[in-house]
PDB file of N, CA and C in Angstrom:
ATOM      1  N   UNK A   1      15.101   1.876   0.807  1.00  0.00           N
ATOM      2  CA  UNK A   1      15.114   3.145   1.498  1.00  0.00           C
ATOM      3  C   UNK A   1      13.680   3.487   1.908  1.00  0.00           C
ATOM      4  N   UNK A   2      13.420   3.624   3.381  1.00  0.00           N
ATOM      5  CA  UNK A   2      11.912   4.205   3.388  1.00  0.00           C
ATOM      6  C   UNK A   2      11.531   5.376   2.933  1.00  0.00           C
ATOM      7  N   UNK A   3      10.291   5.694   2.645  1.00  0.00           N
ATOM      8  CA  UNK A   3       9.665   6.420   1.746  1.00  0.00           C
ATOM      9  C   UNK A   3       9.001   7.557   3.429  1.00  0.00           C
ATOM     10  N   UNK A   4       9.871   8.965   3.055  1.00  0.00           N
ATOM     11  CA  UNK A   4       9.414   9.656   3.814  1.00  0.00           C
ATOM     12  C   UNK A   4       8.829  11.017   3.205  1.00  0.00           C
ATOM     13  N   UNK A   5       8.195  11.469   4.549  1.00  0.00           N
ATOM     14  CA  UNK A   5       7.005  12.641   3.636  1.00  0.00           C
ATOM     15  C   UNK A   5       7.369  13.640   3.080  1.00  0.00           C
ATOM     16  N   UNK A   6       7.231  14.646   2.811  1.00  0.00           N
ATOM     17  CA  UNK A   6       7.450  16.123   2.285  1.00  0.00           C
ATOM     18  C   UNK A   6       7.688  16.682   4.041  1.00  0.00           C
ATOM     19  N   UNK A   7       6.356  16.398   4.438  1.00  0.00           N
ATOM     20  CA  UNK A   7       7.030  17.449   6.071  1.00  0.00           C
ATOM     21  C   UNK A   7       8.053  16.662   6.449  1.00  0.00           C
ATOM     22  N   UNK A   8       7.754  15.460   6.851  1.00  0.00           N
ATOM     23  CA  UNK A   8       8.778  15.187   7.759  1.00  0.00           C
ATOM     24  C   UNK A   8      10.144  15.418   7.198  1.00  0.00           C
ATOM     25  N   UNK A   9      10.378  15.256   5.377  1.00  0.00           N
ATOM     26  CA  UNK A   9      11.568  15.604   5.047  1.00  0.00           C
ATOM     27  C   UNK A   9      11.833  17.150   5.357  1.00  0.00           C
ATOM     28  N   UNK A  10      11.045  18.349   5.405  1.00  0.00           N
ATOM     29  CA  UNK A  10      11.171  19.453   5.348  1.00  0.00           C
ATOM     30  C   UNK A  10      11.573  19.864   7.019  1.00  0.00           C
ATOM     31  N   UNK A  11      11.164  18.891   7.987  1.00  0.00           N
ATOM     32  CA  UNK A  11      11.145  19.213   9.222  1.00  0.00           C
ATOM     33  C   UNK A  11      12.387  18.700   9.744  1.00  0.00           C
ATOM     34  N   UNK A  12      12.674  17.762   9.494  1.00  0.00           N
ATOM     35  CA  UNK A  12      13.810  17.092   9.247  1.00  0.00           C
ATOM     36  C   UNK A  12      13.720  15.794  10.592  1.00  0.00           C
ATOM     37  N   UNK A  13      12.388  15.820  11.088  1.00  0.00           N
ATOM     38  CA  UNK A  13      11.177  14.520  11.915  1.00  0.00           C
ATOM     39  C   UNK A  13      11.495  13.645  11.670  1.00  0.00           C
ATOM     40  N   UNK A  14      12.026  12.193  12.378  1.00  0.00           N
ATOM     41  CA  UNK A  14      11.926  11.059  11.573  1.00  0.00           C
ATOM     42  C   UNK A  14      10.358  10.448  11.577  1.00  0.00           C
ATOM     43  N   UNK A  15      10.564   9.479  11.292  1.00  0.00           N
ATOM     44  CA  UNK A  15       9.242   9.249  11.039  1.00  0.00           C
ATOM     45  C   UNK A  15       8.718   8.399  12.249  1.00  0.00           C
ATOM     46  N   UNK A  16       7.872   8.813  12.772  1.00  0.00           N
ATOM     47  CA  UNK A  16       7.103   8.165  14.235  1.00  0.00           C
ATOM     48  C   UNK A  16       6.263   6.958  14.392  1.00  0.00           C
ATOM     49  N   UNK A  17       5.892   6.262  13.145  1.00  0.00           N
ATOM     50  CA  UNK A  17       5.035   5.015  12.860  1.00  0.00           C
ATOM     51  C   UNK A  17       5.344   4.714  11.927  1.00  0.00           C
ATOM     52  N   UNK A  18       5.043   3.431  11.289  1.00  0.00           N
ATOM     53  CA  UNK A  18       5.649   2.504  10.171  1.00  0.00           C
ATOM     54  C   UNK A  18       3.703   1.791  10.043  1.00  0.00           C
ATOM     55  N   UNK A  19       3.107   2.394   9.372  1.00  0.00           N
ATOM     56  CA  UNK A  19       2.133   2.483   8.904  1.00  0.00           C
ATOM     57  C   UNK A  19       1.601   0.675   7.837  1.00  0.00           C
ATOM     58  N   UNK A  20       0.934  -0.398   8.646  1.00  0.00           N
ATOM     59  CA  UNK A  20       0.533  -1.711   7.159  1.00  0.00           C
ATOM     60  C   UNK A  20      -0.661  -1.388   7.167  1.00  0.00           C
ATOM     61  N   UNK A  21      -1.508  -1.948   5.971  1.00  0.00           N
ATOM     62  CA  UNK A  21      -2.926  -2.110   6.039  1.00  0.00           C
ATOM     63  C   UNK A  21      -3.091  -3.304   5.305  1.00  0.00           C
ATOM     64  N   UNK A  22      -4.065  -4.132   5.035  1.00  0.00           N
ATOM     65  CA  UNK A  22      -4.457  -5.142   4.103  1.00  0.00           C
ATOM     66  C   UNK A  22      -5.571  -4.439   3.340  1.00  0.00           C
ATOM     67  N   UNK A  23      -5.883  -5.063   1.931  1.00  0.00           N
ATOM     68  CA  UNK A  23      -6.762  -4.089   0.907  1.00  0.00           C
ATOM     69  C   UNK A  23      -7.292  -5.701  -0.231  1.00  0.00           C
ATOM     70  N   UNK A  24      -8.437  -5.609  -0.011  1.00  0.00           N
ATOM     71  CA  UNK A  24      -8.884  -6.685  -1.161  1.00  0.00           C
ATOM     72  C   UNK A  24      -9.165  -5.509  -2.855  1.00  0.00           C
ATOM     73  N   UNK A  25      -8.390  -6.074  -3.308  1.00  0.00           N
ATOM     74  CA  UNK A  25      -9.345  -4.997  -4.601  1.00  0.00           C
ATOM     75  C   UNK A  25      -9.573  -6.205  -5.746  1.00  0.00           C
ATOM     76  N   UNK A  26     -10.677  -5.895  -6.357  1.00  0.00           N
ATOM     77  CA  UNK A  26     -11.560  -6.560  -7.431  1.00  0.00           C
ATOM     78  C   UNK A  26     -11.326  -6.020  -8.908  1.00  0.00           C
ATOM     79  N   UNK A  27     -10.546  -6.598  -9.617  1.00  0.00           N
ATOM     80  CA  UNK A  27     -10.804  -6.494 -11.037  1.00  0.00           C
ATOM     81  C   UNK A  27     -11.545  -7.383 -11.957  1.00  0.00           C
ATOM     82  N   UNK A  28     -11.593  -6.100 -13.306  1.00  0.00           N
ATOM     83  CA  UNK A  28     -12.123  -7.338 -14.469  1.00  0.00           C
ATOM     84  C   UNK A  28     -11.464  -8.424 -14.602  1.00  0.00           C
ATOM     85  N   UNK A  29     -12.031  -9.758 -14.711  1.00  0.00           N
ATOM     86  CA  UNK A  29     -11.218 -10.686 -14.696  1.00  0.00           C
ATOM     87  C   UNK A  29     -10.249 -10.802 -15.963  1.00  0.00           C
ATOM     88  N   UNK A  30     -10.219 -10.245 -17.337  1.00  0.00           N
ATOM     89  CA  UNK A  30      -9.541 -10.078 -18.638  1.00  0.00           C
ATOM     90  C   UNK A  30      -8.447  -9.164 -18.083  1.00  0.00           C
ATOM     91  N   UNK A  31      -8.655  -8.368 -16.983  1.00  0.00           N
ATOM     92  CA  UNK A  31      -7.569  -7.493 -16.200  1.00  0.00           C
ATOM     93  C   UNK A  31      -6.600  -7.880 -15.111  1.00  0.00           C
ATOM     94  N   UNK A  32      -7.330  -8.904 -14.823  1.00  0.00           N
ATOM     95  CA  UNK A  32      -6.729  -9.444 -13.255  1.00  0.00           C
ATOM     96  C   UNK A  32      -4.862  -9.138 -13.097  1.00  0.00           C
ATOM     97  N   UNK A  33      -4.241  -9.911 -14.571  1.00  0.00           N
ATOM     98  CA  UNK A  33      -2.691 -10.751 -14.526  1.00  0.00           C
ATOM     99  C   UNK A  33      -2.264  -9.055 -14.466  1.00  0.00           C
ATOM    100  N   UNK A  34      -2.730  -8.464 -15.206  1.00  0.00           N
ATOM    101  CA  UNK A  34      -2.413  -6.786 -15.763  1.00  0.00           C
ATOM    102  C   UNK A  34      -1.896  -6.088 -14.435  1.00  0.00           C
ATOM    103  N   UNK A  35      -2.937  -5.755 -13.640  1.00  0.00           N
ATOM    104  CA  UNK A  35      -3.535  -5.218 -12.610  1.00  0.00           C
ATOM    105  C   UNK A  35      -2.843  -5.703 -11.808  1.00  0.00           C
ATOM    106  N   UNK A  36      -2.149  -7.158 -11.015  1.00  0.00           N
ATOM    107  CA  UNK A  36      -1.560  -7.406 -10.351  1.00  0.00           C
ATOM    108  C   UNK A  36       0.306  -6.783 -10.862  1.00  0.00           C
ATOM    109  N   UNK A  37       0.340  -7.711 -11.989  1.00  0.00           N
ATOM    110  CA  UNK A  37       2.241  -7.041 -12.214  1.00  0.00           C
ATOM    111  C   UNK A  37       1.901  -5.249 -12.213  1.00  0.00           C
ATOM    112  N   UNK A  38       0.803  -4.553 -12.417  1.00  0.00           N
ATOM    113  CA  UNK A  38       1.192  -3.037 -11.913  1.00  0.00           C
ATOM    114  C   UNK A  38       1.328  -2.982 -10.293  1.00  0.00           C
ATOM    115  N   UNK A  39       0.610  -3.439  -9.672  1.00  0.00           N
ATOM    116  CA  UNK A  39       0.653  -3.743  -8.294  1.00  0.00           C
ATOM    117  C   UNK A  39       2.003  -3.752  -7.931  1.00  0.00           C
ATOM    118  N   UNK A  40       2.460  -5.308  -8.373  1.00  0.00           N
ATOM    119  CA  UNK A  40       3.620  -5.720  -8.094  1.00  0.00           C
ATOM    120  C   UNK A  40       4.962  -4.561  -7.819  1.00  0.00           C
ATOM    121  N   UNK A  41       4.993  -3.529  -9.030  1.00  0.00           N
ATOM    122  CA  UNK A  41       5.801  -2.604  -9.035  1.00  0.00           C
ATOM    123  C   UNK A  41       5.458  -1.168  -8.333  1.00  0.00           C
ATOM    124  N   UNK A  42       4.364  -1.323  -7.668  1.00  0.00           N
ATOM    125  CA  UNK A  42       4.044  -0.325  -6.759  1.00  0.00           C
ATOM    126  C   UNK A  42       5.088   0.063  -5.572  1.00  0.00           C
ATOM    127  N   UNK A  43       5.497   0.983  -4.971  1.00  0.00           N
ATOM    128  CA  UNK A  43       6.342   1.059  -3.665  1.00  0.00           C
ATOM    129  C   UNK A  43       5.356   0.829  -2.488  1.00  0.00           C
ATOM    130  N   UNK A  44       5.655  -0.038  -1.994  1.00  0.00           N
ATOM    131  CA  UNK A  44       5.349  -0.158  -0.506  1.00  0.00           C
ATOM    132  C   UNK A  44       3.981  -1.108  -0.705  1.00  0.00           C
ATOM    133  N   UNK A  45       3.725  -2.040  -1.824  1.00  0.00           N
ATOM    134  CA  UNK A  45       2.861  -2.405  -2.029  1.00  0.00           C
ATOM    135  C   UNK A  45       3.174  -4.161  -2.560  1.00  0.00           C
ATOM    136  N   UNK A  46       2.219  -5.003  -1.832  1.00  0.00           N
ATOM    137  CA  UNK A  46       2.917  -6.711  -1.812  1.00  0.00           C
ATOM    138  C   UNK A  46       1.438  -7.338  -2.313  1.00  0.00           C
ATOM    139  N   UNK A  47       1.637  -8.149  -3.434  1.00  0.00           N
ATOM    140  CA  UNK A  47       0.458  -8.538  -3.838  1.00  0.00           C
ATOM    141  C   UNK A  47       0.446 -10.502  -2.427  1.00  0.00           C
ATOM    142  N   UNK A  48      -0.205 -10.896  -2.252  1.00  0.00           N
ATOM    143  CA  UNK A  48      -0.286 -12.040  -1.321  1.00  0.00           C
ATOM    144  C   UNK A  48      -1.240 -12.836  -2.165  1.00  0.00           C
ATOM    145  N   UNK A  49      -2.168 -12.951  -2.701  1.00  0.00           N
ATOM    146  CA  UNK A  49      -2.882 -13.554  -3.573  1.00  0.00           C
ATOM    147  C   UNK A  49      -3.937 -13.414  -4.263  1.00  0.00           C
ATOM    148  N   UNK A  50      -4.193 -14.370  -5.342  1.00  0.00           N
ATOM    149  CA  UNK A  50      -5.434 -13.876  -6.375  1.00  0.00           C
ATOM    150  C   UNK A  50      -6.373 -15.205  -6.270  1.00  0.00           C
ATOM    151  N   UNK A  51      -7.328 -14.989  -6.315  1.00  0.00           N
ATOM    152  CA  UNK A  51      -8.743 -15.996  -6.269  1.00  0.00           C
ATOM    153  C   UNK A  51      -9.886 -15.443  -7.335  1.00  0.00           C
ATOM    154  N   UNK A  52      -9.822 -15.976  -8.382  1.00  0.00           N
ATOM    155  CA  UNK A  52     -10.809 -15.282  -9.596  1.00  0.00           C
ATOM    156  C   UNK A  52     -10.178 -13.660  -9.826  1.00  0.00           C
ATOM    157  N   UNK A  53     -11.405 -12.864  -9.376  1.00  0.00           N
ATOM    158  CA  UNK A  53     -11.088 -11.547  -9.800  1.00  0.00           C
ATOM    159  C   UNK A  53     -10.498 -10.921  -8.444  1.00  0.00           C
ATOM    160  N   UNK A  54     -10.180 -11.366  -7.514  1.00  0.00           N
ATOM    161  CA  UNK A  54     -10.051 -10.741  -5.724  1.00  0.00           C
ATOM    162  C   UNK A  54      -8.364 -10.859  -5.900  1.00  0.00           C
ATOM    163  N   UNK A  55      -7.799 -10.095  -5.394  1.00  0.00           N
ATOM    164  CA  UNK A  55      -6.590  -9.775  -5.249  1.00  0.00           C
ATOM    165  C   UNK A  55      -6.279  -9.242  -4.026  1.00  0.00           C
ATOM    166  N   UNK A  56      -5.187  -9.730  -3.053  1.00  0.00           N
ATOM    167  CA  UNK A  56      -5.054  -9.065  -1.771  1.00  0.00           C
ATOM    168  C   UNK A  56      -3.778  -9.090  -1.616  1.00  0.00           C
ATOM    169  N   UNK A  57      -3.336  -7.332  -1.057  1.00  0.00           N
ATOM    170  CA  UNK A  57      -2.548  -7.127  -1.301  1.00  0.00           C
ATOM    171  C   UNK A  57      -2.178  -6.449   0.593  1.00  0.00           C
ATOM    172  N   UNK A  58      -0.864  -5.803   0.713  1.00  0.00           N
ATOM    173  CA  UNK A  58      -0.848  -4.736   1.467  1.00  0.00           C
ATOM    174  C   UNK A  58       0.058  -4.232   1.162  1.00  0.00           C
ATOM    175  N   UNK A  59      -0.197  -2.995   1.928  1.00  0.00           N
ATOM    176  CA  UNK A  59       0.289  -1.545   1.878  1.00  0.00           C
ATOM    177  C   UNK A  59       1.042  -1.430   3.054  1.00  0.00           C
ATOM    178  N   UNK A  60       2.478  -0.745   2.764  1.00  0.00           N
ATOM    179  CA  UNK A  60       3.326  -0.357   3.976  1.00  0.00           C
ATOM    180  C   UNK A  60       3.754   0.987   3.895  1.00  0.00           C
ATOM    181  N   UNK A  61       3.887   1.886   4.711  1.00  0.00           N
ATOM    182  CA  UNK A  61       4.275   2.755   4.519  1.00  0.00           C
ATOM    183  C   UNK A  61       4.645   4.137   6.048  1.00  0.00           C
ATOM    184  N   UNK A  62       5.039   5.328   5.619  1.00  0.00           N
ATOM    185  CA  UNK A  62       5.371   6.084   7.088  1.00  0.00           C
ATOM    186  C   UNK A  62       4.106   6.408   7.655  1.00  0.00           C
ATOM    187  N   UNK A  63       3.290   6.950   6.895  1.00  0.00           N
ATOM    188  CA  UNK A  63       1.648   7.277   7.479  1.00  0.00           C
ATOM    189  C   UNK A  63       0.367   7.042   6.921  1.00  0.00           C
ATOM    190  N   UNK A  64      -0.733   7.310   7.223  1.00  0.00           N
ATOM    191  CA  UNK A  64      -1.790   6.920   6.892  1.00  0.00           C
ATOM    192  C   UNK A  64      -2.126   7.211   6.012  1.00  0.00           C
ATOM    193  N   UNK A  65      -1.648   8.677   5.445  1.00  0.00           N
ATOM    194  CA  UNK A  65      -1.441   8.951   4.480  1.00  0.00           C
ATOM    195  C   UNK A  65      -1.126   8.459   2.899  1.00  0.00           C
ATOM    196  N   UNK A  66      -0.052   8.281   3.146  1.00  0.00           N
ATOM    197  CA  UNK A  66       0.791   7.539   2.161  1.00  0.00           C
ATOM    198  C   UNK A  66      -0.601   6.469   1.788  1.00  0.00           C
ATOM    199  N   UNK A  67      -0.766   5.560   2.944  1.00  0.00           N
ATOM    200  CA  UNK A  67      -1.492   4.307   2.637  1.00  0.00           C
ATOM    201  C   UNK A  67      -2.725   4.454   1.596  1.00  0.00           C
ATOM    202  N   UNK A  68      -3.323   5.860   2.246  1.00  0.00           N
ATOM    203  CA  UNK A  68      -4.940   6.457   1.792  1.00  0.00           C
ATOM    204  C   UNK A  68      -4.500   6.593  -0.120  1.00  0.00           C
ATOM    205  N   UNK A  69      -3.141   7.308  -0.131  1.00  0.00           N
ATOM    206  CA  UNK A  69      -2.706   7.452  -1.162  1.00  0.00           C
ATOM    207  C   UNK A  69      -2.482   6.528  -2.349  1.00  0.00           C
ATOM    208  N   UNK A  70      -1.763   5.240  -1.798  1.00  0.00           N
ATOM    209  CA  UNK A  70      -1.786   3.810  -2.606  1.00  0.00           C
ATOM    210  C   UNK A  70      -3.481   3.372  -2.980  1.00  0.00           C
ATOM    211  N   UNK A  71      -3.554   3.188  -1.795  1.00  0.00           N
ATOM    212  CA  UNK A  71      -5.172   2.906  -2.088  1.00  0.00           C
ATOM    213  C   UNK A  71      -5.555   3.657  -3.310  1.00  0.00           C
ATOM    214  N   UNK A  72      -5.552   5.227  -3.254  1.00  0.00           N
ATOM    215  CA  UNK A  72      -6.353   5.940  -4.380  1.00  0.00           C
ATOM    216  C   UNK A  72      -6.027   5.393  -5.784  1.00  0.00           C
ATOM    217  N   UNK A  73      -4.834   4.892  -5.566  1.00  0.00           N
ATOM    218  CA  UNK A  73      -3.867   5.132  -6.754  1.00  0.00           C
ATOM    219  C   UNK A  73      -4.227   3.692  -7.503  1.00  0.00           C
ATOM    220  N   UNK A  74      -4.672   2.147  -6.363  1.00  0.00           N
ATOM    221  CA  UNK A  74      -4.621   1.491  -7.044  1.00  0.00           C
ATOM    222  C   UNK A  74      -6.164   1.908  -7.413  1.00  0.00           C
ATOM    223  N   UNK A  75      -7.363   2.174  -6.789  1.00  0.00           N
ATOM    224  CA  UNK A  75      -8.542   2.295  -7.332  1.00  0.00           C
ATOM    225  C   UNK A  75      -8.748   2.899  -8.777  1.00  0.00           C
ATOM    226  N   UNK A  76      -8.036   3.620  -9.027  1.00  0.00           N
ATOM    227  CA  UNK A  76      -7.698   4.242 -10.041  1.00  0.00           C
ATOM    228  C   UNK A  76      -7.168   3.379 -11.206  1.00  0.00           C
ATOM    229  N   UNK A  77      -6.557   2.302 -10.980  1.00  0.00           N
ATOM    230  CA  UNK A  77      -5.975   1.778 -12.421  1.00  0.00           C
ATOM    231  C   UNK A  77      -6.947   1.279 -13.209  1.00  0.00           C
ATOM    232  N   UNK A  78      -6.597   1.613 -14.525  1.00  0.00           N
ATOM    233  CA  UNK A  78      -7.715   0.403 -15.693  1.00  0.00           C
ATOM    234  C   UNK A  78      -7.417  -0.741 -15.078  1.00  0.00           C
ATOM    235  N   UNK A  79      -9.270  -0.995 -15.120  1.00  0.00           N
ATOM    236  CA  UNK A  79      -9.363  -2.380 -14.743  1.00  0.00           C
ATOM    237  C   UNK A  79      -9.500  -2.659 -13.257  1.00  0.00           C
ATOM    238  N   UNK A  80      -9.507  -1.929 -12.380  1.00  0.00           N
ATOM    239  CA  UNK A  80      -9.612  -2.443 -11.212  1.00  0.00           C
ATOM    240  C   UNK A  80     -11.382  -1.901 -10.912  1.00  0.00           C
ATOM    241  N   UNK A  81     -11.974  -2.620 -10.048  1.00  0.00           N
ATOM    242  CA  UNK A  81     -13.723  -2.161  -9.917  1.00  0.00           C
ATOM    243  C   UNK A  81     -13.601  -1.574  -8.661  1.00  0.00           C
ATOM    244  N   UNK A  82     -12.848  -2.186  -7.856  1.00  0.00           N
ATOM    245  CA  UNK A  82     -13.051  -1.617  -6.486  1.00  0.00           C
ATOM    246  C   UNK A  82     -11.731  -2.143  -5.533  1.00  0.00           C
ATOM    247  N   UNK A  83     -10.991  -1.373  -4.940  1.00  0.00           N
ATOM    248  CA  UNK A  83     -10.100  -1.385  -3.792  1.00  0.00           C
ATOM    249  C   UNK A  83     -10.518  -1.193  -2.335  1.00  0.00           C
ATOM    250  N   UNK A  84     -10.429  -1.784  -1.595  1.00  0.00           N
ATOM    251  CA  UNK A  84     -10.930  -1.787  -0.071  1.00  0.00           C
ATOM    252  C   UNK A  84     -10.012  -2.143   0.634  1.00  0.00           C
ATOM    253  N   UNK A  85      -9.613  -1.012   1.740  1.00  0.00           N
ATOM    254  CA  UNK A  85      -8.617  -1.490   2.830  1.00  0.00           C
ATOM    255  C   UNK A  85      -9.633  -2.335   3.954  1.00  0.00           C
ATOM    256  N   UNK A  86      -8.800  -3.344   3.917  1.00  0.00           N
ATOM    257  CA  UNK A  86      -9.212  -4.275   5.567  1.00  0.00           C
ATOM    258  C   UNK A  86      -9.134  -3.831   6.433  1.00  0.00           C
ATOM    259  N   UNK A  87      -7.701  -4.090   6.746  1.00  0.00           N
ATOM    260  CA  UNK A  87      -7.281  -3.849   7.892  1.00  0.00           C
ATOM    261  C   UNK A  87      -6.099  -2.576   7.834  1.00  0.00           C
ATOM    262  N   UNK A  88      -5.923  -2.011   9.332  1.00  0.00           N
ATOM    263  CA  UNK A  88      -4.819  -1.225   9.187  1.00  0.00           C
ATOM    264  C   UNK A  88      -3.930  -1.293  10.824  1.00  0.00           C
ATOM    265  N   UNK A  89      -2.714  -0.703  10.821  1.00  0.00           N
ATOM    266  CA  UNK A  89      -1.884  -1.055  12.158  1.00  0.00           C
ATOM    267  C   UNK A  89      -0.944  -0.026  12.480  1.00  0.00           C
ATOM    268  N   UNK A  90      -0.879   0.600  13.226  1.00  0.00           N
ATOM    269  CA  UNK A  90       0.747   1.638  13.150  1.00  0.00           C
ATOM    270  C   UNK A  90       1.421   0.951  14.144  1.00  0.00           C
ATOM    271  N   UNK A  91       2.788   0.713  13.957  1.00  0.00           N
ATOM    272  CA  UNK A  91       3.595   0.284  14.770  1.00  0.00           C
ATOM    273  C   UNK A  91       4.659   1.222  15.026  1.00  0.00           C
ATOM    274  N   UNK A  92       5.423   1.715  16.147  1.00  0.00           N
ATOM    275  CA  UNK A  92       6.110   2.271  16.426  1.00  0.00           C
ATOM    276  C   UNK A  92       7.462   1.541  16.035  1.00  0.00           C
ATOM    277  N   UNK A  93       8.364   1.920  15.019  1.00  0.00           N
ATOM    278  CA  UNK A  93       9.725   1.673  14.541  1.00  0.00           C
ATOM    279  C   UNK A  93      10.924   0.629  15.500  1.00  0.00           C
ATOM    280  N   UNK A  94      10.966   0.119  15.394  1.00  0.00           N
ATOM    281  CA  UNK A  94      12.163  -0.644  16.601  1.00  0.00           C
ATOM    282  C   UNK A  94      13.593   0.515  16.750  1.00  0.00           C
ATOM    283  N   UNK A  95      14.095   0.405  17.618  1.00  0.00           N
ATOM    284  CA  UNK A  95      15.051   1.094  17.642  1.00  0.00           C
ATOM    285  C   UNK A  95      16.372   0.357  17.318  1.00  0.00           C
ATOM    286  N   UNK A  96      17.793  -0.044  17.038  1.00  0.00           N
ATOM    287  CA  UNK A  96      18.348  -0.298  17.566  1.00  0.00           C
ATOM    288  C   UNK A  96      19.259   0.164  18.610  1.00  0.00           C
ATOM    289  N   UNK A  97      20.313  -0.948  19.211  1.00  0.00           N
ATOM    290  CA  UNK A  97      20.895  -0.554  20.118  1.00  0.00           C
ATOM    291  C   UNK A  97      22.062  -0.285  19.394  1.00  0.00           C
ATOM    292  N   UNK A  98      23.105   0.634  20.007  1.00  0.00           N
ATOM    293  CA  UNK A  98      24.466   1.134  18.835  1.00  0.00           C
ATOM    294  C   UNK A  98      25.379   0.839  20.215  1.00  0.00           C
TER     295      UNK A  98
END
């Protein structure tokens, strides 16, 4: 189920972009395995690989928001030194045809 905002739920808006970014974040290496399976169970969040202490992951989500938000959230865990978004993209939703 996508993960929509407080306004847009309150507005009743769908959501206008489908928000990825890429994010290298750096842990202690005694933290690394830790730090990734919390990752792992993050929403909207895909670990892609680990090299020593570097972990790269991305972030999907409705807005930039949200994304700024994961980010905080992983910077924040024991054990992580530093989170950095790469890259970022908004794509406008596909429609289908009915």
């Amino acid at each position: 189920m996508p993960v929509r905002t407080r306004r847009a739920f309150l507005s009743g808006a769908p959501a206008q972009f489908h928000h990825i970014s890429s994010a290298v974040v750096i842990a202690l290496p005694a933290r690394r395995d830790a730090v990734v399976q919390s990752l792992a169970v993050m929403p909207g969040v895909e670990v892609h690989a680990t090299e020593g202490s570097r972990i790269v992951v991305t972030i999907e989500g409705p807005t930039s928001g949200f994304l700024g938000e994961a980010l905080i959230s992983i910077s924040l865990m024991e054990g992580v030194i530093s989170a950095n978004m790469v890259f970022e993209q908004a794509l406008v939703p596909e429609v289908k045809a009915t």
